[in-house]
C-alpha atoms as a PDB file:
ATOM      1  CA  UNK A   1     -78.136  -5.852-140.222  1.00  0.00           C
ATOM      2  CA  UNK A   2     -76.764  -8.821-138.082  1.00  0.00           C
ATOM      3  CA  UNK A   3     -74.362 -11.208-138.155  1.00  0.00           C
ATOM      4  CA  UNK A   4     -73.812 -14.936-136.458  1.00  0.00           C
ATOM      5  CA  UNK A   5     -70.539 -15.607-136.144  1.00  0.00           C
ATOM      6  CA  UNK A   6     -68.717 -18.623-134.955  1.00  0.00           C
ATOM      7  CA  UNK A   7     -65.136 -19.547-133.785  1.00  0.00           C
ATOM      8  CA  UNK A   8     -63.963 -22.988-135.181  1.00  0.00           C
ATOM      9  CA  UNK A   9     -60.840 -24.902-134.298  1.00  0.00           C
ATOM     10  CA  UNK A  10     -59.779 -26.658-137.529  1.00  0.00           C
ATOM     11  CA  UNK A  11     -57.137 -29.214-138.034  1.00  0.00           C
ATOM     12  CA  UNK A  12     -54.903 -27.995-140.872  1.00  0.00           C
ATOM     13  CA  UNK A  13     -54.975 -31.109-142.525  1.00  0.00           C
ATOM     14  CA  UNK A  14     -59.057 -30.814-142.565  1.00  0.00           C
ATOM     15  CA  UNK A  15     -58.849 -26.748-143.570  1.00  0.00           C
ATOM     16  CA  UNK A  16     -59.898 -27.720-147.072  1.00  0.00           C
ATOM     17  CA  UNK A  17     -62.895 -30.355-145.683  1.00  0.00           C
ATOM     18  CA  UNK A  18     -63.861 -27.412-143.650  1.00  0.00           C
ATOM     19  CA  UNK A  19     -64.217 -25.348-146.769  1.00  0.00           C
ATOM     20  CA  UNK A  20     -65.906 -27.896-149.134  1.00  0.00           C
ATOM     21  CA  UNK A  21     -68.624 -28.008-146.342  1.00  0.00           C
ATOM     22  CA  UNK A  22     -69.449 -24.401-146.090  1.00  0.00           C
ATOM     23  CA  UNK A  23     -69.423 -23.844-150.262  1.00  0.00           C
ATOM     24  CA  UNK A  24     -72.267 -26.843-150.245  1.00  0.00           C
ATOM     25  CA  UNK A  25     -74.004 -24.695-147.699  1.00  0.00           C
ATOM     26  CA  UNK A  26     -74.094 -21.324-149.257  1.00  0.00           C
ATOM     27  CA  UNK A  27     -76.996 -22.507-152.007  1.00  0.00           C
ATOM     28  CA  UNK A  28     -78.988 -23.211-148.880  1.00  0.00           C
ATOM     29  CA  UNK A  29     -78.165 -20.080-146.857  1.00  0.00           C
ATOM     30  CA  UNK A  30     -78.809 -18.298-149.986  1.00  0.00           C
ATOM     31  CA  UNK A  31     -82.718 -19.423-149.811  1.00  0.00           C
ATOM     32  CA  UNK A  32     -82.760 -18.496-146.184  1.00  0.00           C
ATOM     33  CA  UNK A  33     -85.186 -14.933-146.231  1.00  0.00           C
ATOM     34  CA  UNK A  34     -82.934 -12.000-144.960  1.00  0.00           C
ATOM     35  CA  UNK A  35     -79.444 -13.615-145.656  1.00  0.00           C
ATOM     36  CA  UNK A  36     -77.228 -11.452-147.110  1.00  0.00           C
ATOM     37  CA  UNK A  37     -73.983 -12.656-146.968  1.00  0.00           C
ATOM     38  CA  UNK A  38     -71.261 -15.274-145.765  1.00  0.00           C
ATOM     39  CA  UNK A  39     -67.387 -14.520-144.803  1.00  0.00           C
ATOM     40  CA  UNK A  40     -64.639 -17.100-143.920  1.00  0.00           C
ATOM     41  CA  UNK A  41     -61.949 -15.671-141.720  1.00  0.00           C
ATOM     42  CA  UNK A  42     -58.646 -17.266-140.355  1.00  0.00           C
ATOM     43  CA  UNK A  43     -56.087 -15.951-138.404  1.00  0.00           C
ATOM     44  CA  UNK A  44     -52.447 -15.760-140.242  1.00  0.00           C
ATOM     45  CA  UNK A  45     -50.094 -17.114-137.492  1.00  0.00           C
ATOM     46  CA  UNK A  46     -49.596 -20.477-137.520  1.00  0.00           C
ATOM     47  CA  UNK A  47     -50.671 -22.488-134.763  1.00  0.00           C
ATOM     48  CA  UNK A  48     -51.655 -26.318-134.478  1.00  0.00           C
ATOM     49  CA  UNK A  49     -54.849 -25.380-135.313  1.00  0.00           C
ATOM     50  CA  UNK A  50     -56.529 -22.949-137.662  1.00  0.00           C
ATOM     51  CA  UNK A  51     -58.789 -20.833-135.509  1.00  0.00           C
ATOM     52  CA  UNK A  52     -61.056 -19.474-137.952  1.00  0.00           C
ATOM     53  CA  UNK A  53     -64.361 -17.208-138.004  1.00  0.00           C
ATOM     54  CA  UNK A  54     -67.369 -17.516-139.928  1.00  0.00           C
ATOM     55  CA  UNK A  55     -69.399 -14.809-140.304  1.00  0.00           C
ATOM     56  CA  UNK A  56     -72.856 -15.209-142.120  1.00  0.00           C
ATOM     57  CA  UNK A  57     -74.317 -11.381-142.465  1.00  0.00           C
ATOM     58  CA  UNK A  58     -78.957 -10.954-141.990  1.00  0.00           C
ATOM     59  CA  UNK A  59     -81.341  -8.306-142.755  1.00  0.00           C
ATOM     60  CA  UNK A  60     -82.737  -8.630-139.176  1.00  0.00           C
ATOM     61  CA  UNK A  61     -82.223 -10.256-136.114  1.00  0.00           C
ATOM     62  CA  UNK A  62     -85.416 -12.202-137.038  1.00  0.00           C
ATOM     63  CA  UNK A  63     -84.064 -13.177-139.830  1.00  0.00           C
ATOM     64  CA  UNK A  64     -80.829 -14.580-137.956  1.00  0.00           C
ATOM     65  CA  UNK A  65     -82.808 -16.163-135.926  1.00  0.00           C
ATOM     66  CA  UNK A  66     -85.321 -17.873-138.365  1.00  0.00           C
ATOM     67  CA  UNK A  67     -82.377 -19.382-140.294  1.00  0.00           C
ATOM     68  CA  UNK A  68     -81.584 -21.018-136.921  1.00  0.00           C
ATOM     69  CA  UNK A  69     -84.908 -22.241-136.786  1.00  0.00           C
ATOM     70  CA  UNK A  70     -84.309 -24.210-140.307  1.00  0.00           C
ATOM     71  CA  UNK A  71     -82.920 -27.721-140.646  1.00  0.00           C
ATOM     72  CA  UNK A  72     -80.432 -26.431-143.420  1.00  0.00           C
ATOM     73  CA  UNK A  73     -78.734 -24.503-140.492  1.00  0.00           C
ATOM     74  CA  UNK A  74     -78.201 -27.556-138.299  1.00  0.00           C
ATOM     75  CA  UNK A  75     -77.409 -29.958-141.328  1.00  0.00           C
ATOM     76  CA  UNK A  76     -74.583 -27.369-142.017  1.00  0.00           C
ATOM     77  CA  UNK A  77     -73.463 -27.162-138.706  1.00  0.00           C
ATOM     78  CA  UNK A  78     -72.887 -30.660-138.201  1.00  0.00           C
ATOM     79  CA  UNK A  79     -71.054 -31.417-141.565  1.00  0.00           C
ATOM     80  CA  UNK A  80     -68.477 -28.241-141.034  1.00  0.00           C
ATOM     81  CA  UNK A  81     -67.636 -29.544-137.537  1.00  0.00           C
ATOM     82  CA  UNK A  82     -66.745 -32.855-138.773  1.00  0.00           C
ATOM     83  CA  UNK A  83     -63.543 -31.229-139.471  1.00  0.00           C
ATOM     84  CA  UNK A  84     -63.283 -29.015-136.815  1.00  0.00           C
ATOM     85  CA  UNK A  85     -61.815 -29.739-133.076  1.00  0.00           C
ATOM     86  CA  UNK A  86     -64.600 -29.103-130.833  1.00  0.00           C
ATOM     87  CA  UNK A  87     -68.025 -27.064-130.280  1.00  0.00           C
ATOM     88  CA  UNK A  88     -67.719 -23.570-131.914  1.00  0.00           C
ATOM     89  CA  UNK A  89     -68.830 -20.747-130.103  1.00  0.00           C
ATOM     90  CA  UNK A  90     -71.760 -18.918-131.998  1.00  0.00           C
ATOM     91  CA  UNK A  91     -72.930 -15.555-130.789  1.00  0.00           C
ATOM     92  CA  UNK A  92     -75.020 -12.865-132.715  1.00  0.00           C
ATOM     93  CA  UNK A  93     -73.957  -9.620-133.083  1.00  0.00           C
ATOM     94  CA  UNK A  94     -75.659  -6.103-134.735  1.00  0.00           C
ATOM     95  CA  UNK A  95     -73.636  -4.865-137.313  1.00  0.00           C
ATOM     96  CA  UNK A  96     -73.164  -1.167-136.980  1.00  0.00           C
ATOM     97  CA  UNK A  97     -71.884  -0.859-140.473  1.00  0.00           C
ATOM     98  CA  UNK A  98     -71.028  -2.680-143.615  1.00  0.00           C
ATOM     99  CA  UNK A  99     -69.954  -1.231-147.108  1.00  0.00           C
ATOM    100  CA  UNK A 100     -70.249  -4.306-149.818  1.00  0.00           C
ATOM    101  CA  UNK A 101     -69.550  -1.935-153.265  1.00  0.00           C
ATOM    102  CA  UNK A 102     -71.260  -3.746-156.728  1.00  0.00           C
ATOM    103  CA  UNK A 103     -75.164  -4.138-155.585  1.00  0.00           C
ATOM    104  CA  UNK A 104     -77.029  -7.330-155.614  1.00  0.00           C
ATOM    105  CA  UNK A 105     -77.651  -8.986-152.343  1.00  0.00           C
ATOM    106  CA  UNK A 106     -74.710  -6.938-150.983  1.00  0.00           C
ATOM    107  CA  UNK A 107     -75.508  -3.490-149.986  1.00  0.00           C
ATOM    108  CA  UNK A 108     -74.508  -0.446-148.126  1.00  0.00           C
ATOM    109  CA  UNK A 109     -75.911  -0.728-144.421  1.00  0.00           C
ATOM    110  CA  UNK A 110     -74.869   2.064-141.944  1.00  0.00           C
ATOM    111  CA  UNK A 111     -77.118   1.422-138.471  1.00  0.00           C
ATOM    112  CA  UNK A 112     -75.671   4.954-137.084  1.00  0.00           C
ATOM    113  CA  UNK A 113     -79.043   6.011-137.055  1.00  0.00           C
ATOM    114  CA  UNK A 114     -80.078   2.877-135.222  1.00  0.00           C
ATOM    115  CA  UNK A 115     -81.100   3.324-131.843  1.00  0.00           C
ATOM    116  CA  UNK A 116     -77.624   1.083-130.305  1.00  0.00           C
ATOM    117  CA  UNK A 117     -78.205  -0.644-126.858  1.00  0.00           C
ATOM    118  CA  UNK A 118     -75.434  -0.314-124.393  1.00  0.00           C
END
């Protein structure tokens, strides 16, 4: 399993913009083949702006990287950072485990057994 995340800088008074734009985007991600999953994150100390991570969770790193390939991807991109102060960084990363309990698109994935570059 994989996972793109990005770092935004929000605005607090654009926070719930930011939000609107990603819950439009999840039907779309949702049709992507491989995706799995998406997670907002922000950190809890105040600061002038809301630094927050979004996390979108992939099958493969194929699969990642074909829902980069898709105009939904881009579409979303742009609309989210209409609230947000700057470019986001965006980076892939393996996930070496994930335990989503109740099924569905969510499952167990443990890549122990995964041969892990160093």
């Amino acid at each position: 399993m994989y996972a793109r995340v990005t770092q935004f800088h929000i605005l607090p008074e654009k926070l719930d913009s930011f939000l609107a734009a990603l819950r439009d985007a999840v039907p779309h991600a949702h049709q992507q083949h491989g995706f799995r999953a998406l997670i907002v994150l922000r950190a809890e100390d105040p600061t002038p702006t809301a630094d927050v991570r979004v996390m979108s969770l992939w099958d493969s790193i194929e699969d990642l990287q074909a829902g980069e390939q898709n105009f939904y991807f881009y579409q979303a991109l742009a609309k989210v950072m209409t609230s947000s102060k700057g470019f986001p960084l965006i980076e892939g990363q393996q996930v070496l485990f994930a335990d989503f309990p109740g099924g569905g698109a969510s499952k167990r994935h443990d890549t122990s057994a995964d041969e892990t570059k160093f």
